[in-house]
Protein backbone atom coordinates (compact mmCIF):
# COMPACT_ATOMS: atom_id res chain seq x y z
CA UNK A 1 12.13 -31.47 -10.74
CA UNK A 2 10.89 -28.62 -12.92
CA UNK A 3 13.02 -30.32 -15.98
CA UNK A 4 12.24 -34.00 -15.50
CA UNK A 5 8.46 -32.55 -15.58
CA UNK A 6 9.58 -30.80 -19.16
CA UNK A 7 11.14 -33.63 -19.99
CA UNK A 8 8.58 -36.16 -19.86
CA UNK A 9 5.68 -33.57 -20.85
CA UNK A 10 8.23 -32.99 -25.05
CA UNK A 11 8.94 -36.85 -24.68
CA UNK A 12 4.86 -37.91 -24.54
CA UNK A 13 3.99 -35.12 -26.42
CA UNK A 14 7.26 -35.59 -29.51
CA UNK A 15 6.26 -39.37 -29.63
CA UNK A 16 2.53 -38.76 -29.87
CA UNK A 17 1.52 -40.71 -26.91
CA UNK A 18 -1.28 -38.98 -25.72
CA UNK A 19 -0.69 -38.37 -21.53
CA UNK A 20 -2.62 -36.42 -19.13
CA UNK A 21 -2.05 -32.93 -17.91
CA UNK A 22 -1.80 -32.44 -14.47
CA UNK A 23 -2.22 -28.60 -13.46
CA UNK A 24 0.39 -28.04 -10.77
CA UNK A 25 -1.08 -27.05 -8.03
CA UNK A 26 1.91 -24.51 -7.48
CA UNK A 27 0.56 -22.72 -10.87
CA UNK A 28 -2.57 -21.83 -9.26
CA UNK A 29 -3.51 -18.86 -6.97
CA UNK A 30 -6.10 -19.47 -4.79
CA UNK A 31 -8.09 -16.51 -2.82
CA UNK A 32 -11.00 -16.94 -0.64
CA UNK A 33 -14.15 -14.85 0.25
CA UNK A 34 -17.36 -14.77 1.88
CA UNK A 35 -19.67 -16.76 -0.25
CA UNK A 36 -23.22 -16.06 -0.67
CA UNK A 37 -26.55 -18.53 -0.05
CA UNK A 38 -27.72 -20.42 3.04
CA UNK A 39 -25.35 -20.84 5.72
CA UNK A 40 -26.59 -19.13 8.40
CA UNK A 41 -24.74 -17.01 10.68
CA UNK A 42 -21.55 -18.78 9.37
CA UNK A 43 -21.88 -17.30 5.91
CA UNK A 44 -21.46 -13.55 7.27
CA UNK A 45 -18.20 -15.14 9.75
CA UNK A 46 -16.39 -17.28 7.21
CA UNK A 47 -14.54 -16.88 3.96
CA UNK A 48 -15.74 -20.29 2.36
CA UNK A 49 -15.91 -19.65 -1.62
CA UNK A 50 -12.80 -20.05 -3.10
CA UNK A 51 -11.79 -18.38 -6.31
CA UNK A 52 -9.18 -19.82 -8.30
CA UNK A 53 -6.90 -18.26 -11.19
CA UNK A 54 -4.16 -20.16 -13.97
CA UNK A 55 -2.42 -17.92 -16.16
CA UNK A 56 -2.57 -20.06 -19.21
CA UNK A 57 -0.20 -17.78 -21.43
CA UNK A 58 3.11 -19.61 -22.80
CA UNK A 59 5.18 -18.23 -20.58
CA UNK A 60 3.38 -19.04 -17.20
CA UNK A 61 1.81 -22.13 -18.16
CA UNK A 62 5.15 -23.80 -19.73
CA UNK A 63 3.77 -27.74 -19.05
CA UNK A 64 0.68 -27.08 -20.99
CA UNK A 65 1.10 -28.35 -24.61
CA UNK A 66 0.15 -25.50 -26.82
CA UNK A 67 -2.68 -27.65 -28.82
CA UNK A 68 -4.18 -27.98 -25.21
CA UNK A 69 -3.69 -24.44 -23.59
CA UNK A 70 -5.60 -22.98 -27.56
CA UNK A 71 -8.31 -25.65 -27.03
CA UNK A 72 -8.73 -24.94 -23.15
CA UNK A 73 -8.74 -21.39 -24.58
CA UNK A 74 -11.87 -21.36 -26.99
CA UNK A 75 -13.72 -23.80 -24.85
CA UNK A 76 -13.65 -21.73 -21.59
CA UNK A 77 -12.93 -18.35 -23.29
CA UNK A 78 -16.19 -17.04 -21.44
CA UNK A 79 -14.15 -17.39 -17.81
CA UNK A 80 -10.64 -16.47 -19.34
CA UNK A 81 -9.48 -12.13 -18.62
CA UNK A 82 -7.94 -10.51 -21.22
CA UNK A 83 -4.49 -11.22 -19.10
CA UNK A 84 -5.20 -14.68 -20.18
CA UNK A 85 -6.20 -15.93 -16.68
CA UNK A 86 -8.94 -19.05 -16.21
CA UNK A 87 -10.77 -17.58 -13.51
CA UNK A 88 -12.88 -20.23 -11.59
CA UNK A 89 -15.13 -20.32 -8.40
CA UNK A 90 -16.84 -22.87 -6.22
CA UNK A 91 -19.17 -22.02 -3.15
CA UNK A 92 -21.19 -24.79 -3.16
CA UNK A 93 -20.29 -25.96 0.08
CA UNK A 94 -20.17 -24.21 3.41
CA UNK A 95 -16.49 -25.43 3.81
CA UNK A 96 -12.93 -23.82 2.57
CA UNK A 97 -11.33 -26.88 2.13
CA UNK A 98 -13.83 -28.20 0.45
CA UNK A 99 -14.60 -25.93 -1.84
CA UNK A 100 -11.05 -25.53 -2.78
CA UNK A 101 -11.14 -29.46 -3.81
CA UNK A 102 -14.22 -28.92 -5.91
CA UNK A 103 -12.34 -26.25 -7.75
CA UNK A 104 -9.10 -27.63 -8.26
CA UNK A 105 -11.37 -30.62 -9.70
CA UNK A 106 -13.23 -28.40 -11.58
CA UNK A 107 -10.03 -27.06 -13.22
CA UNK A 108 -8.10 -30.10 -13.90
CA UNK A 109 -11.44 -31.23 -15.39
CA UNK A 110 -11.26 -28.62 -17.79
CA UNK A 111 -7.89 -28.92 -18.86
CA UNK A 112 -8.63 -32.77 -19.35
CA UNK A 113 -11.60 -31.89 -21.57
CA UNK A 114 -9.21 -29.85 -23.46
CA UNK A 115 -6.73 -32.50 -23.95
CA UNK A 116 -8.82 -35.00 -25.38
């Protein structure tokens, strides 16, 4: 699987076809935490905000073509560590799952932005 992905991501990328990046979702680690605001008692009980990290370096973030991955670098290069990790957060709503989906959003928006 991993080299039909490669494969298609130097075909699109050698023929200068402009495609999509998708962020695999495996590439991601996700953590959660209690998040802060209104909520009530359930904001002191449950770990809703979820915090999510992509190690963008070459050798972690192989799909991402390197035009994209220096782009997505200077445009978010206020949320990136010195590791090279895009850190990114979302605690808008009082649900995990939610919140997770508004991230992951969040992140492939970015790296969309970055593409193109």
């Amino acid at each position: 699987r991993m080299i039909n992905m490669l494969a298609r991501t130097t075909r699109a990328h050698c023929s200068g076809v402009s495609r999509r990046v998708r962020v695999p979702r495996e590439s991601v680690v996700v953590t959660y935490s209690r998040s802060s605001g209104p909520g009530g008692q359930n904001v002191n009980k449950v770990s809703t905000k979820a915090s999510l990290r992509l190690d963008v370096s070459e050798r972690s973030a192989w799909w991402l073509p390197p035009a994209v991955r220096e782009r997505l670098l200077e445009r978010q290069r206020g949320a990136v560590t010195k590791s090279g990790e895009l850190l990114l957060s979302c605690d808008e709503t009082r649900s995990q799952a939610r919140n997770l989906a508004l991230g992951l959003e969040r992140l492939q928006a970015a790296v969309d932005e970055a593409g193109g």
